[in-house]
Protein backbone atom coordinates (compact mmCIF):
# COMPACT_ATOMS: atom_id res chain seq x y z
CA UNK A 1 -32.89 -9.54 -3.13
CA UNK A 2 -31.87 -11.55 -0.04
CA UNK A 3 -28.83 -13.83 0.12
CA UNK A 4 -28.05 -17.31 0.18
CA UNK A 5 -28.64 -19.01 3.43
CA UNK A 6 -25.59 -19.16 5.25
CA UNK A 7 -23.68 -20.02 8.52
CA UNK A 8 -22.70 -17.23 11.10
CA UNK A 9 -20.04 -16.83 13.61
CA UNK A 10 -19.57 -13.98 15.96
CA UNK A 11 -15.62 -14.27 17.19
CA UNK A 12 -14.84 -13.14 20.20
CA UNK A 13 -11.13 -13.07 19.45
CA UNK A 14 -8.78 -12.70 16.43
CA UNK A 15 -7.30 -16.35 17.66
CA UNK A 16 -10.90 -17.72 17.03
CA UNK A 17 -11.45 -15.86 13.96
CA UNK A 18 -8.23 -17.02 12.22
CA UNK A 19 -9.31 -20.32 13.55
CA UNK A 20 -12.73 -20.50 12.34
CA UNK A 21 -11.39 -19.56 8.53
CA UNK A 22 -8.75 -22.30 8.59
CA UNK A 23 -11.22 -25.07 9.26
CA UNK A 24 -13.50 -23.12 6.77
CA UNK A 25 -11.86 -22.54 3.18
CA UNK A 26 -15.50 -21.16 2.26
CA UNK A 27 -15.87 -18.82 4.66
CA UNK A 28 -16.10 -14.61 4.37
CA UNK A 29 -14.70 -11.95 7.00
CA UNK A 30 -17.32 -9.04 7.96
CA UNK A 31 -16.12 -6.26 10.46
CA UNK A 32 -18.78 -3.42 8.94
CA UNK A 33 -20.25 -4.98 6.33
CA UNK A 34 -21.04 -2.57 4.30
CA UNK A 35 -19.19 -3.74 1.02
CA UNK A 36 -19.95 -7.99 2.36
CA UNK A 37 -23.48 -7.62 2.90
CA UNK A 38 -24.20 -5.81 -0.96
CA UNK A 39 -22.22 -8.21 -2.66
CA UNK A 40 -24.27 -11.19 -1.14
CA UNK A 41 -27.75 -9.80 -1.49
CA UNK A 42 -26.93 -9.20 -4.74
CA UNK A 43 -25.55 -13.31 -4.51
CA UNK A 44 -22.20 -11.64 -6.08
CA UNK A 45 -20.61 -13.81 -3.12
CA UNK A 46 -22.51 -16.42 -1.41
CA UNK A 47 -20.27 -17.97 1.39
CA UNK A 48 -21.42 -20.76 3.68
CA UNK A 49 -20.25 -18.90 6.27
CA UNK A 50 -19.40 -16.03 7.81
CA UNK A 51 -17.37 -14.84 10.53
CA UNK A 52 -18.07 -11.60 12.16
CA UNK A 53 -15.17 -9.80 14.08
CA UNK A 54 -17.10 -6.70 14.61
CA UNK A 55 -17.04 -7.58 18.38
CA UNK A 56 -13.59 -8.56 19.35
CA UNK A 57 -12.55 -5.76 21.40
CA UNK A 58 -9.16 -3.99 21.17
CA UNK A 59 -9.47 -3.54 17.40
CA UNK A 60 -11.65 -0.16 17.21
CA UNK A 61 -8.66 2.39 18.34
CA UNK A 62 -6.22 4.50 16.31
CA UNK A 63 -2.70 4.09 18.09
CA UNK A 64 0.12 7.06 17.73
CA UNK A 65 3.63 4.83 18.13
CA UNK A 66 6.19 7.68 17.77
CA UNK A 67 7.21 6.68 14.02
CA UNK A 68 3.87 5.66 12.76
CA UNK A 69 -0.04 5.53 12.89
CA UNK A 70 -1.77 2.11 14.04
CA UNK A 71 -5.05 1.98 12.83
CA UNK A 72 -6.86 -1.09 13.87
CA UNK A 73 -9.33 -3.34 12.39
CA UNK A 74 -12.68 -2.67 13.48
CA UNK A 75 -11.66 1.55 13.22
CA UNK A 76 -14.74 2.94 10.85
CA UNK A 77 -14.23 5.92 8.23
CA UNK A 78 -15.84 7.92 10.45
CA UNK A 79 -13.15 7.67 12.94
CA UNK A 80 -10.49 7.96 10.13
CA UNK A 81 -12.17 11.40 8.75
CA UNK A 82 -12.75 12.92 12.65
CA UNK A 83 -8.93 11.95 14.01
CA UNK A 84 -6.73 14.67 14.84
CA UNK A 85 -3.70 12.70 14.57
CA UNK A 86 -4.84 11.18 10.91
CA UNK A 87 -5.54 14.82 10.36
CA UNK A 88 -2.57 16.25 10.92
CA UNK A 89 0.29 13.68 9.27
CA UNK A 90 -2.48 11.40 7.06
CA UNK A 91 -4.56 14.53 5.88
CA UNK A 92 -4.89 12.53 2.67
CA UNK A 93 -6.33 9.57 4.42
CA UNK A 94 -8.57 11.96 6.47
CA UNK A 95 -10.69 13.45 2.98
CA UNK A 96 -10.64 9.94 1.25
CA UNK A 97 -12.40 8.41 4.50
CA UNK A 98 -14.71 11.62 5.08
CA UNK A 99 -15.69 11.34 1.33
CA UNK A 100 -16.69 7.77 1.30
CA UNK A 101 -20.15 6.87 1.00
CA UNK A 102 -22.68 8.74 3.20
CA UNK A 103 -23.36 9.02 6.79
CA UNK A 104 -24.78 5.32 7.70
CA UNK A 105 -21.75 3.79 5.69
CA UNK A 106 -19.08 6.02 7.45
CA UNK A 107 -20.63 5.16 10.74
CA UNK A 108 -20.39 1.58 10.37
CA UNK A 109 -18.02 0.77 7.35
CA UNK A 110 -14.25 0.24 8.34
CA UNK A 111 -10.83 1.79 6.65
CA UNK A 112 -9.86 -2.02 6.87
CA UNK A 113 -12.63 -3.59 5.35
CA UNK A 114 -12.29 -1.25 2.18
CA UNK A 115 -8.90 -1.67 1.76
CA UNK A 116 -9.68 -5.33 1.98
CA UNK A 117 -12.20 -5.65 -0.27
CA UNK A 118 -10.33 -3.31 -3.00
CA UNK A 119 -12.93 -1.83 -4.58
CA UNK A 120 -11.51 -0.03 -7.80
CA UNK A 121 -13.84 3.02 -7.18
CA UNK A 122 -13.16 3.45 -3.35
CA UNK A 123 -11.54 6.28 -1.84
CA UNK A 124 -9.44 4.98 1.07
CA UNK A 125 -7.13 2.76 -0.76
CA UNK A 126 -5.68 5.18 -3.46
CA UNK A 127 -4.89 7.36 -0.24
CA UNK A 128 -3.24 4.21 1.60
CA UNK A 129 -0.82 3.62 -1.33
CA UNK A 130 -0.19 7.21 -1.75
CA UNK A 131 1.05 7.10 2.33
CA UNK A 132 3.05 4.30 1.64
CA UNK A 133 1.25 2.19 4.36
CA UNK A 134 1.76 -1.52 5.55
CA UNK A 135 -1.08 -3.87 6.07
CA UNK A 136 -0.88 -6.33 9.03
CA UNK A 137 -2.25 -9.43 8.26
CA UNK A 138 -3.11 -12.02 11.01
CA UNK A 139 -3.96 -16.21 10.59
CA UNK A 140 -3.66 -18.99 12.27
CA UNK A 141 -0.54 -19.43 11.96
CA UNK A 142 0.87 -15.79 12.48
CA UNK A 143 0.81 -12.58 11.62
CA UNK A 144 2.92 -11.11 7.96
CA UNK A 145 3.07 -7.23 6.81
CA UNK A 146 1.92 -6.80 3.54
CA UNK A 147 3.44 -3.36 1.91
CA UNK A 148 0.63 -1.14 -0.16
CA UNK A 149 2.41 -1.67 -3.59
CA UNK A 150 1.31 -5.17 -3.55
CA UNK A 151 -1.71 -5.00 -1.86
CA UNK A 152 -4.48 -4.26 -4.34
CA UNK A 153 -3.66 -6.97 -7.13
CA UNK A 154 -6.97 -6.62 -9.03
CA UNK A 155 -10.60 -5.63 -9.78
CA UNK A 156 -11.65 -6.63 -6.01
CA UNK A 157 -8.76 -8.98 -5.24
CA UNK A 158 -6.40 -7.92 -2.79
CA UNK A 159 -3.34 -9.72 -1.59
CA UNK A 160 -4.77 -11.43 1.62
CA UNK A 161 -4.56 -14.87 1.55
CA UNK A 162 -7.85 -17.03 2.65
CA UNK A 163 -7.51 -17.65 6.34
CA UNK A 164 -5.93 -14.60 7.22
CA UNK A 165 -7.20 -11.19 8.75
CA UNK A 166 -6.74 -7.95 8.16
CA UNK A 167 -6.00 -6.55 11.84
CA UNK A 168 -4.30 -3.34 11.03
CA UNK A 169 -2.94 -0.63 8.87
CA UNK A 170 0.34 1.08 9.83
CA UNK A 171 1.00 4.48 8.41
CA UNK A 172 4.53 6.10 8.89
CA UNK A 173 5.18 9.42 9.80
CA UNK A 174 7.30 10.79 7.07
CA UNK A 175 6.47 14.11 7.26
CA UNK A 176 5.84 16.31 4.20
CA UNK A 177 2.11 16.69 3.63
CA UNK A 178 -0.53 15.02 1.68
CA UNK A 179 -3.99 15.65 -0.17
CA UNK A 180 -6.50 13.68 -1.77
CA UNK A 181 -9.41 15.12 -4.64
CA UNK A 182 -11.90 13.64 -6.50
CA UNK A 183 -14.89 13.62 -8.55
CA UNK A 184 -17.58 11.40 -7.40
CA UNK A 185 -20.43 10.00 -9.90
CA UNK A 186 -23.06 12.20 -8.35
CA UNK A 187 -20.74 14.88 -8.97
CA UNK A 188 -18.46 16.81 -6.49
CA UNK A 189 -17.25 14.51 -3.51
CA UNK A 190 -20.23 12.13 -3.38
CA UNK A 191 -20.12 8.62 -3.70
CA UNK A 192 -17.74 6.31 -5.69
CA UNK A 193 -14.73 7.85 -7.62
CA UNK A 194 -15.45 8.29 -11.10
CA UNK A 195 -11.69 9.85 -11.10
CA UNK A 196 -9.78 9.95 -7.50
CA UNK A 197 -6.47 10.63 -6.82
CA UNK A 198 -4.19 11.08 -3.61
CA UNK A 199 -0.73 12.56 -3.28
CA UNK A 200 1.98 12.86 -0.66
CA UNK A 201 5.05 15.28 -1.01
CA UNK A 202 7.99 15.13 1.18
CA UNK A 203 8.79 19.01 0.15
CA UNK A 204 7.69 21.62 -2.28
CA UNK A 205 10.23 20.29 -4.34
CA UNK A 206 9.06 17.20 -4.62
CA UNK A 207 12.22 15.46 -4.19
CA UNK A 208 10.53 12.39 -2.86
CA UNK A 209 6.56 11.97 -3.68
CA UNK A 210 3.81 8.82 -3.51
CA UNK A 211 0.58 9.48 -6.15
CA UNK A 212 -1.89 7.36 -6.44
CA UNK A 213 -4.91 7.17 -8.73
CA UNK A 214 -8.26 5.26 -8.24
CA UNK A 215 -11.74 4.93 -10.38
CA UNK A 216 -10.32 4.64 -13.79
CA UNK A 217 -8.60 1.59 -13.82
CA UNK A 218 -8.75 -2.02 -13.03
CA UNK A 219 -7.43 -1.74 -9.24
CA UNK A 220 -6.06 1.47 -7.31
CA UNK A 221 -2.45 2.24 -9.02
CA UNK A 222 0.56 3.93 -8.38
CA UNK A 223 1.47 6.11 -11.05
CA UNK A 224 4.58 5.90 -11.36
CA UNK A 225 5.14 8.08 -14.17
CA UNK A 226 4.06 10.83 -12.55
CA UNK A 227 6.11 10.92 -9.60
CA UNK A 228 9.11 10.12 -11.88
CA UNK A 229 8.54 13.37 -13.28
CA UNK A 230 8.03 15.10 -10.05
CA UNK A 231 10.81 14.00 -9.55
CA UNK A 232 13.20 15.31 -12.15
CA UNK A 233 11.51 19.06 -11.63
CA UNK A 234 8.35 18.92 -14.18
CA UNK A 235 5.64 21.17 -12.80
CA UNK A 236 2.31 19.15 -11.64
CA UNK A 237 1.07 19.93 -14.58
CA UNK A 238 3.47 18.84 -16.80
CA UNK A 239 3.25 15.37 -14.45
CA UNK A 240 -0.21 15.27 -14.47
CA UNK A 241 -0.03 14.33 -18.51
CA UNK A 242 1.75 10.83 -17.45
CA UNK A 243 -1.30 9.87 -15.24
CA UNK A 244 -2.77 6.99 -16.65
CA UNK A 245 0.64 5.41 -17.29
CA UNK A 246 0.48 1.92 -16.95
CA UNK A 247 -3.05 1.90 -16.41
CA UNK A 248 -5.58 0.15 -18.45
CA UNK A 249 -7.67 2.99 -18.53
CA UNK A 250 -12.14 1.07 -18.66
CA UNK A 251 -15.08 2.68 -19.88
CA UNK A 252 -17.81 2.56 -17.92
CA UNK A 253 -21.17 3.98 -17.34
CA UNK A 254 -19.98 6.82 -15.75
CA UNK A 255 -17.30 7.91 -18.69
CA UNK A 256 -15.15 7.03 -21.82
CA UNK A 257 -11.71 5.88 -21.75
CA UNK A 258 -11.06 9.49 -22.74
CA UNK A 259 -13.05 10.71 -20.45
CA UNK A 260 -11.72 9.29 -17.51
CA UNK A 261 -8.30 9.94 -18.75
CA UNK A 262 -8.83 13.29 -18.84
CA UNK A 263 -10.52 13.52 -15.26
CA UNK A 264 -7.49 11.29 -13.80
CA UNK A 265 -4.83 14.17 -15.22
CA UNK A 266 -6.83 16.91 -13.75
CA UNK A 267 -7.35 15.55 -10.15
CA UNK A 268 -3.55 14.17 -10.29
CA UNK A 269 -2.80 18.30 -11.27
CA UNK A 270 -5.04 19.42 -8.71
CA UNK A 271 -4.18 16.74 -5.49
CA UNK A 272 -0.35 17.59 -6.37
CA UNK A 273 -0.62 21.00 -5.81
CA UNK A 274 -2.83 20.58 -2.97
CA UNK A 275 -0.12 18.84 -1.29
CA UNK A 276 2.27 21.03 -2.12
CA UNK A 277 0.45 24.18 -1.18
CA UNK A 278 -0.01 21.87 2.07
CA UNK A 279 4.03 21.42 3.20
CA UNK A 280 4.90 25.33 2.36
């Protein structure tokens, strides 16, 4: 199916990006387009126009600023998966991004756009809530940091506001370690999450921990009730039996409620002690 007819702008800047949307309340951001283009030639979206930022330079580079990780707008999983420095304090990040998709859409999709477009399935954004990130976003009117807890507010709606940009995503460097598993629906690591989940550990003794869990529910989650009994000394195991609290758990074609319950407490069990294993 093609899409809609529609109105394109190339940006050369952020300034005339941000621009562009305010005089536009119709319009649709595309860096890669690899989650834009679907939607619309499936006419899921059909915007009047769009406004590529795919060449503004400055915006494809992954910064190390002594107390955190810069990673800007236009930076494509590939890049995320290969990076030494995302490697070494993101690791979690690092297997999320090489694990998404397949070789075209790691080649030209963006960490940014798929945090943006909060895809309940993807792989990248349970690992930026896990790493506690903060997502910079830029209109024309100025720029406002937007923390990961409140970023992904539902089934493909994310906190940014119409006019405004995603331009970066700012990871701090709290040491510890982190890991990220899943089980994609062609089975293994391939393609969407059926059940993913990503987990940072200050210690072995998890006396601080993030875990996030994607695929099962409505949006990527937090869940809460595991760390809280990380926490207070349960084993990952034992923590791994709270993992779909607070989640509203959906059937889908890929597995029942029970189903995917099941699959989020044994990824949350295995990422957990992945991370662990990771910081000894």
């Amino acid at each position: 199916m093609y899409p809609r007819q529609f109105e394109y702008v190339a940006a050369g800047s952020i300034a005339e990006a941000t621009q562009v949307l305010a005089e536009n309340p119709g319009a649709k951001v595309m860096s890669g387009g690899m989650s834009l283009i679907p939607m619309m030639k499936l006419r899921l979206l059909s915007p009047e126009l769009v406004v590529d930022i795919g060449r503004i330079p400055g915006l494809d580079e992954i910064e190390d600023r002594d107390d955190h990780i810069a990673i800007g707008a236009l930076v494509t999983q590939r890049q995320v998966a290969a990076s030494p420095l995302i490697r070494k304090h993101a690791a979690a990040l690092a297997a999320a991004a090489a694990w998404t998709g397949d070789v075209q859409v790691r080649n030209r999709g963006t960490l940014a756009g798929a945090v943006a477009h909060a895809d309940v399935a993807a792989d990248t954004p349970a690992a930026i809530l896990a790493l506690d990130a903060t997502i910079v976003a830029t209109s024309a009117t100025g720029s406002r940091d937007i923390a990961a807890d409140v970023c992904f507010v539902d089934t493909l709606t994310s906190a940014l506001e119409h006019g405004e940009v995603l331009t970066e995503i700012r990871l701090p460097k709290r040491g510890g370690a982190s890991a990220y598993d899943k089980l994609g629906r062609r089975g293994g690591h391939t393609d969407y999450a059926v059940a993913g989940v990503a987990a940072w550990v200050a210690d072995a003794a998890c006396s601080d921990v993030r875990v996030a869990v994607s695929g099962v529910g409505t949006k990527p989650t937090l869940a809460t009730g595991v760390m809280e009994a990380l926490r207070a000394g349960a084993s990952p195991a034992e923590a791994a039996a709270r993992a779909t609290e607070g989640i509203t758990v959906l059937e889908d074609l890929y597995g029942s409620e029970e189903y995917k319950a099941h699959l989020a407490r044994v990824f949350t069990r295995r990422a957990v002690e992945q991370a662990i294993a990771a910081v000894q």
